[in-house]
N, C-alpha and C. Protein backbone atom coordinates (compact mmCIF):
# COMPACT_ATOMS: atom_id res chain seq x y z
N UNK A 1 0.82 -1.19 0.00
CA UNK A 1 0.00 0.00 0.00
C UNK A 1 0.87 1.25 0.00
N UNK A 2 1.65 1.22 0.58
CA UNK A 2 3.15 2.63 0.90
C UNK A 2 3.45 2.64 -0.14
N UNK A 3 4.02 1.53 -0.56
CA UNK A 3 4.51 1.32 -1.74
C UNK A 3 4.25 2.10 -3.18
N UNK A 4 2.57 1.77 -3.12
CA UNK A 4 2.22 2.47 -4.28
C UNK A 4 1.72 3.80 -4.20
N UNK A 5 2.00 3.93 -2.93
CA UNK A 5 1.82 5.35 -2.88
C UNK A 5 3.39 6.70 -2.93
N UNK A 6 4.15 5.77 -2.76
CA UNK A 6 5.70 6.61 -3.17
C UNK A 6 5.62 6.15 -4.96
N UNK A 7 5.26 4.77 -5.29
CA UNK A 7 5.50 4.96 -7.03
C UNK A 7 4.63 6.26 -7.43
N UNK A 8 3.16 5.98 -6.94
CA UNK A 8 2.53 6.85 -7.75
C UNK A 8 3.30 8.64 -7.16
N UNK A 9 3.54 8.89 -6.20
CA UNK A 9 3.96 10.28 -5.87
C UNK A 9 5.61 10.26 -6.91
N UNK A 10 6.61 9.19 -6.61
CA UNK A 10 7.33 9.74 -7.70
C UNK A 10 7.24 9.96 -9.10
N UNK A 11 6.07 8.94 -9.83
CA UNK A 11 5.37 9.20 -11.37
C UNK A 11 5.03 10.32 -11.08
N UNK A 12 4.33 10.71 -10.36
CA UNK A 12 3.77 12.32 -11.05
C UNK A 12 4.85 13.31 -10.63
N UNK A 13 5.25 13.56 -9.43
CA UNK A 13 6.32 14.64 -8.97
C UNK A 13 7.43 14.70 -9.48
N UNK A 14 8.24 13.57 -9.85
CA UNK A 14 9.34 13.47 -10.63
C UNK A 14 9.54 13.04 -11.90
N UNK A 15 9.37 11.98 -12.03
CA UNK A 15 9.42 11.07 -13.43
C UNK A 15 8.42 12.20 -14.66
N UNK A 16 7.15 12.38 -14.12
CA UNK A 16 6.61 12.92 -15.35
C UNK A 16 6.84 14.00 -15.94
N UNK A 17 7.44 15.08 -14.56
CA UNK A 17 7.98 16.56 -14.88
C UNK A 17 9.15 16.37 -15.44
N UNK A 18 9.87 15.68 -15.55
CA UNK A 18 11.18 15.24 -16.06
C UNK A 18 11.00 14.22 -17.22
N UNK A 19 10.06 13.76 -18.08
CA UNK A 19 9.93 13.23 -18.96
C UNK A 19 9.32 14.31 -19.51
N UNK A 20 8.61 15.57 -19.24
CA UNK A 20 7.84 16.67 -20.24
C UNK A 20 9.20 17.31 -20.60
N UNK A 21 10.15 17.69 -19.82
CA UNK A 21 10.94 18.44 -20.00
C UNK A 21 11.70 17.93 -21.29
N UNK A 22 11.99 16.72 -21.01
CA UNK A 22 13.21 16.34 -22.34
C UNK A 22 12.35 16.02 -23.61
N UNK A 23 11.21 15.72 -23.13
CA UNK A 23 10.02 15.79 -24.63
C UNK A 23 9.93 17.46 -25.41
N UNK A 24 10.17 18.33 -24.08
CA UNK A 24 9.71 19.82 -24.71
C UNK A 24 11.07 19.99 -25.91
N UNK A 25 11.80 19.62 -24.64
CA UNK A 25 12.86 19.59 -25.89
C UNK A 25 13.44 19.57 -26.87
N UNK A 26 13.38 17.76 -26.55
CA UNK A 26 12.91 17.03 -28.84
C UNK A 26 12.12 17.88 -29.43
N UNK A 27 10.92 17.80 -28.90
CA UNK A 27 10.15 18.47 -30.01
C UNK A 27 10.26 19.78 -30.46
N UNK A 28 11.15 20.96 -29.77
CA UNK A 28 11.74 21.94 -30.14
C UNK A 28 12.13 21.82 -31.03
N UNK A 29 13.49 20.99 -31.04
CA UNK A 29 14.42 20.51 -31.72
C UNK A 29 14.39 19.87 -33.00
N UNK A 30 12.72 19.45 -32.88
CA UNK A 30 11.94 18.34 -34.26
C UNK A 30 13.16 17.23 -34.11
N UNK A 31 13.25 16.73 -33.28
CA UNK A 31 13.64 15.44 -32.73
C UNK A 31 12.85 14.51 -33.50
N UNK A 32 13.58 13.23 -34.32
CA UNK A 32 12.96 11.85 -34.75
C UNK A 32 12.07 11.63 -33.86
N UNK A 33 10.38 11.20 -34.01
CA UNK A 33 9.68 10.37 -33.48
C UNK A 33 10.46 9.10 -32.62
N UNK A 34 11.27 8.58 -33.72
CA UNK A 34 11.48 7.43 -32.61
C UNK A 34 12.60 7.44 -31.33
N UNK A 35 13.62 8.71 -31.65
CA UNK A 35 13.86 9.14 -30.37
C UNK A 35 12.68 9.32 -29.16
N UNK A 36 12.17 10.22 -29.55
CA UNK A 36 11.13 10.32 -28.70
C UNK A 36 10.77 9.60 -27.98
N UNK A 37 10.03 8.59 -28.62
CA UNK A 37 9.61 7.47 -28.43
C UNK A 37 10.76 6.00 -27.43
N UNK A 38 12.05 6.08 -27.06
CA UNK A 38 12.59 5.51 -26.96
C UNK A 38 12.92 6.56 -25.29
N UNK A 39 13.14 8.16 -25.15
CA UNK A 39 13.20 8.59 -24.36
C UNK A 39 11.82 8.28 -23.06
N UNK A 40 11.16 8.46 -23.93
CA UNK A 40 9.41 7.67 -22.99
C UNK A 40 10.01 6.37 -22.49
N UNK A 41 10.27 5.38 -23.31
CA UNK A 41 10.48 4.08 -22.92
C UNK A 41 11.89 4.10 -21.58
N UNK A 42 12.41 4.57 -21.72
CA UNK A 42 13.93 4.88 -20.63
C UNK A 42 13.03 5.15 -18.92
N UNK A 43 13.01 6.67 -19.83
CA UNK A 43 11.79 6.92 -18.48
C UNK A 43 10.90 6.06 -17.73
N UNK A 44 10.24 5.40 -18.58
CA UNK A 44 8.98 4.73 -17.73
C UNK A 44 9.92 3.17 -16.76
N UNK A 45 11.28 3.36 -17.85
CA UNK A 45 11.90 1.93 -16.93
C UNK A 45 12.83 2.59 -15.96
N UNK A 46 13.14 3.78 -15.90
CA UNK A 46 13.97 3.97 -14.55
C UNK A 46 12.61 4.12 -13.05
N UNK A 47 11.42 4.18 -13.45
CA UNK A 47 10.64 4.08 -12.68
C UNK A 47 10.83 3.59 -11.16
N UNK A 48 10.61 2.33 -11.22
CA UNK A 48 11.00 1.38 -10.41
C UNK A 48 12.52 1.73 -10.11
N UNK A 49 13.33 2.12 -10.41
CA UNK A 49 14.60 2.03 -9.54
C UNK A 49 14.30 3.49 -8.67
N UNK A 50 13.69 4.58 -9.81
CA UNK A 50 13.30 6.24 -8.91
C UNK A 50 12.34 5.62 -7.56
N UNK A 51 11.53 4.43 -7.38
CA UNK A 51 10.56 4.22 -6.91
C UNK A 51 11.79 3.69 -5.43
N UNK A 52 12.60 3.16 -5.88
CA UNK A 52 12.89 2.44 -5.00
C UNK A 52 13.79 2.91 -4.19
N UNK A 53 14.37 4.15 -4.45
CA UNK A 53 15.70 5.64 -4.26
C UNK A 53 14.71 6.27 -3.39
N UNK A 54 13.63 6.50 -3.72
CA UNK A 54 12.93 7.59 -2.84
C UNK A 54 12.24 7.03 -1.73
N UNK A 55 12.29 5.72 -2.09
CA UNK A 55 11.28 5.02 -0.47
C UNK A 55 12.46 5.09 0.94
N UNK A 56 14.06 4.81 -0.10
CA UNK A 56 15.06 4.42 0.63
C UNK A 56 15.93 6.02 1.35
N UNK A 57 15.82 7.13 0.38
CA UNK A 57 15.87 8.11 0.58
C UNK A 57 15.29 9.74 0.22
N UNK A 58 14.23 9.35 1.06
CA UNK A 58 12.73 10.52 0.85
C UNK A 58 13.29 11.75 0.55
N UNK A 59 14.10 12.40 1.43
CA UNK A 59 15.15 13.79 1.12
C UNK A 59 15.42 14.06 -0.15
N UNK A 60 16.53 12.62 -0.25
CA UNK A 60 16.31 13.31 -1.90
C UNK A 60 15.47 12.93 -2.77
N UNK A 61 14.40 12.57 -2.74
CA UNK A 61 13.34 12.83 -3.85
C UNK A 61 12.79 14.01 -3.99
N UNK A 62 12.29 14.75 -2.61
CA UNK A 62 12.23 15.73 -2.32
C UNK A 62 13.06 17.26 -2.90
N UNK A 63 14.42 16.70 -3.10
CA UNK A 63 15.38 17.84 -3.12
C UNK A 63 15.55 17.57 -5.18
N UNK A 64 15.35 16.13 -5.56
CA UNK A 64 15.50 16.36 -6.65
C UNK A 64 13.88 16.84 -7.37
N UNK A 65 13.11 16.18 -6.58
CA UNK A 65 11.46 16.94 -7.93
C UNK A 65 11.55 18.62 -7.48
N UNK A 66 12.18 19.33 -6.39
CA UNK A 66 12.41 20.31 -6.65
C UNK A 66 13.07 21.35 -7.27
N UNK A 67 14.61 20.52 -7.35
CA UNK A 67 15.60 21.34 -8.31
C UNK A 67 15.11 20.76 -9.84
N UNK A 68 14.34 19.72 -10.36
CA UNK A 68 13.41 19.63 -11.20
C UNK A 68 12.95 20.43 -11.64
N UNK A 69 12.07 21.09 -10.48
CA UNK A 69 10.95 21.85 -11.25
C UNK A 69 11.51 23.48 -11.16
N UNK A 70 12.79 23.76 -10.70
CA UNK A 70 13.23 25.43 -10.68
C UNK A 70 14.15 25.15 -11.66
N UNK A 71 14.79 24.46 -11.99
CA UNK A 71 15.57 24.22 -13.33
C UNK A 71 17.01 23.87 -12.53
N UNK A 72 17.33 23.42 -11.56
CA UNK A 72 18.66 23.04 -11.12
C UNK A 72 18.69 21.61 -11.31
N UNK A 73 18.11 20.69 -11.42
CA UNK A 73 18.56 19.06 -11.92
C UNK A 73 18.56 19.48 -13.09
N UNK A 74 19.28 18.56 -13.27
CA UNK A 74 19.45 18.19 -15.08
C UNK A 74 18.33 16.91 -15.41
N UNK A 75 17.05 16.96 -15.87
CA UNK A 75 16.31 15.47 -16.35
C UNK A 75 17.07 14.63 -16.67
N UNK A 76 18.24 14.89 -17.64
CA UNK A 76 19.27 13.66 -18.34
C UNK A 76 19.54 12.85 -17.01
N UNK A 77 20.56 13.81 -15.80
CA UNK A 77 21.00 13.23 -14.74
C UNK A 77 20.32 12.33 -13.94
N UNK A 78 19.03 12.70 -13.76
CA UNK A 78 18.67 11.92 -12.89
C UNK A 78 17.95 10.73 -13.33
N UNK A 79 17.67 10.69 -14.87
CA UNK A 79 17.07 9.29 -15.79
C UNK A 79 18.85 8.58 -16.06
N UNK A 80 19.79 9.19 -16.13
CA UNK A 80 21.11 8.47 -16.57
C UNK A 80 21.11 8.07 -15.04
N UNK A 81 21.41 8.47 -13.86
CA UNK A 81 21.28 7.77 -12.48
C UNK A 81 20.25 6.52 -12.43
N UNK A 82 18.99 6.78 -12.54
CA UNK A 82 18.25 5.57 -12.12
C UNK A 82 18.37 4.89 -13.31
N UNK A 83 18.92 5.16 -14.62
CA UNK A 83 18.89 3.93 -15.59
C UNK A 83 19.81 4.27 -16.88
N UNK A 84 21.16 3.35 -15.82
CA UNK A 84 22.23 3.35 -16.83
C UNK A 84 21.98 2.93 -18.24
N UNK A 85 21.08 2.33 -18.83
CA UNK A 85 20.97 1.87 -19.38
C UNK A 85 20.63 2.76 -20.79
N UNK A 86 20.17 3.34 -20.30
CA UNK A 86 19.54 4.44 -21.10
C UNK A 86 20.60 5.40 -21.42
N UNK A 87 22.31 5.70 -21.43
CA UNK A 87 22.54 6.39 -21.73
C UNK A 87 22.59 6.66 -23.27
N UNK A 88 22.78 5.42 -24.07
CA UNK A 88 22.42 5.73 -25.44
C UNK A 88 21.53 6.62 -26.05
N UNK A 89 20.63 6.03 -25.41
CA UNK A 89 19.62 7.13 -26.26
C UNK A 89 19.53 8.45 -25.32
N UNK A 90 19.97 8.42 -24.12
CA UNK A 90 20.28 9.68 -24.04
C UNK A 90 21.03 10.64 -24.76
N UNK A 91 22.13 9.88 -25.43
CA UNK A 91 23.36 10.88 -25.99
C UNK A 91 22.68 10.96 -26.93
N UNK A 92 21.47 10.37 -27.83
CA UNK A 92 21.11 10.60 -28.83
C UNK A 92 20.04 11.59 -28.98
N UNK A 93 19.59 11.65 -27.28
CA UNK A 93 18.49 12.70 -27.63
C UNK A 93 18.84 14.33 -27.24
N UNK A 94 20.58 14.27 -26.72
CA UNK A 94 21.26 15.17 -26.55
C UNK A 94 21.64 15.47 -27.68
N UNK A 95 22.17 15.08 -28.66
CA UNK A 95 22.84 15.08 -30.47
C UNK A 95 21.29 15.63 -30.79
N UNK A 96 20.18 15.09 -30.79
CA UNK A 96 19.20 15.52 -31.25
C UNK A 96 18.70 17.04 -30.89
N UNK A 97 19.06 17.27 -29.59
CA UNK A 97 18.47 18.82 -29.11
C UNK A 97 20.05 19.52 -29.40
N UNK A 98 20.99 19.28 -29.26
CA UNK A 98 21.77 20.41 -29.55
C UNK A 98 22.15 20.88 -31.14
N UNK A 99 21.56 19.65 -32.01
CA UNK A 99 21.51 19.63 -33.39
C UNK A 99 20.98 21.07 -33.79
């Protein structure tokens, strides 16, 4: 029950304000669809690790959906933190916005 109540508070407070941001981006940028599309997919899988950072340390969830939302995190940073995995298409959706 806790549980889904820190996923659902980090989906909306963090993860989603930080998935609009790097979307506003691309699409500035006229970023490939399937970038796009691949940055969504990153996101929705660092989920569960953001889910599992903030149960373990509330502070900083706190300190990051805030420097989030005033512009002091970097979105890249904190989706390349919870999901190494994703830096590929990060660098690609970085090549894509600084293009």
């Amino acid at each position: 029950m806790i549980s889904d109540i820190i996923a659902f508070l980090v989906a909306t407070f963090l993860v989603a304000p930080l998935q609009s941001t790097i979307e506003d981006r691309l699409a500035a940028a006229r970023a490939p669809a399937a970038v796009v599309a691949q940055v969504e997919a990153c996101a929705t899988a660092a989920l569960p690790a953001l889910v599992e950072r903030a149960s373990a340390e509330p502070w900083w969830a706190v300190r990051t959906a805030f420097g989030a939302w005033i512009g002091t995190t970097s979105p890249e940073a904190v989706l390349r933190q919870a999901a190494p995995e994703c830096g590929a298409v990060l660098n690609a959706a970085r090549t894509a916005i600084e293009s």
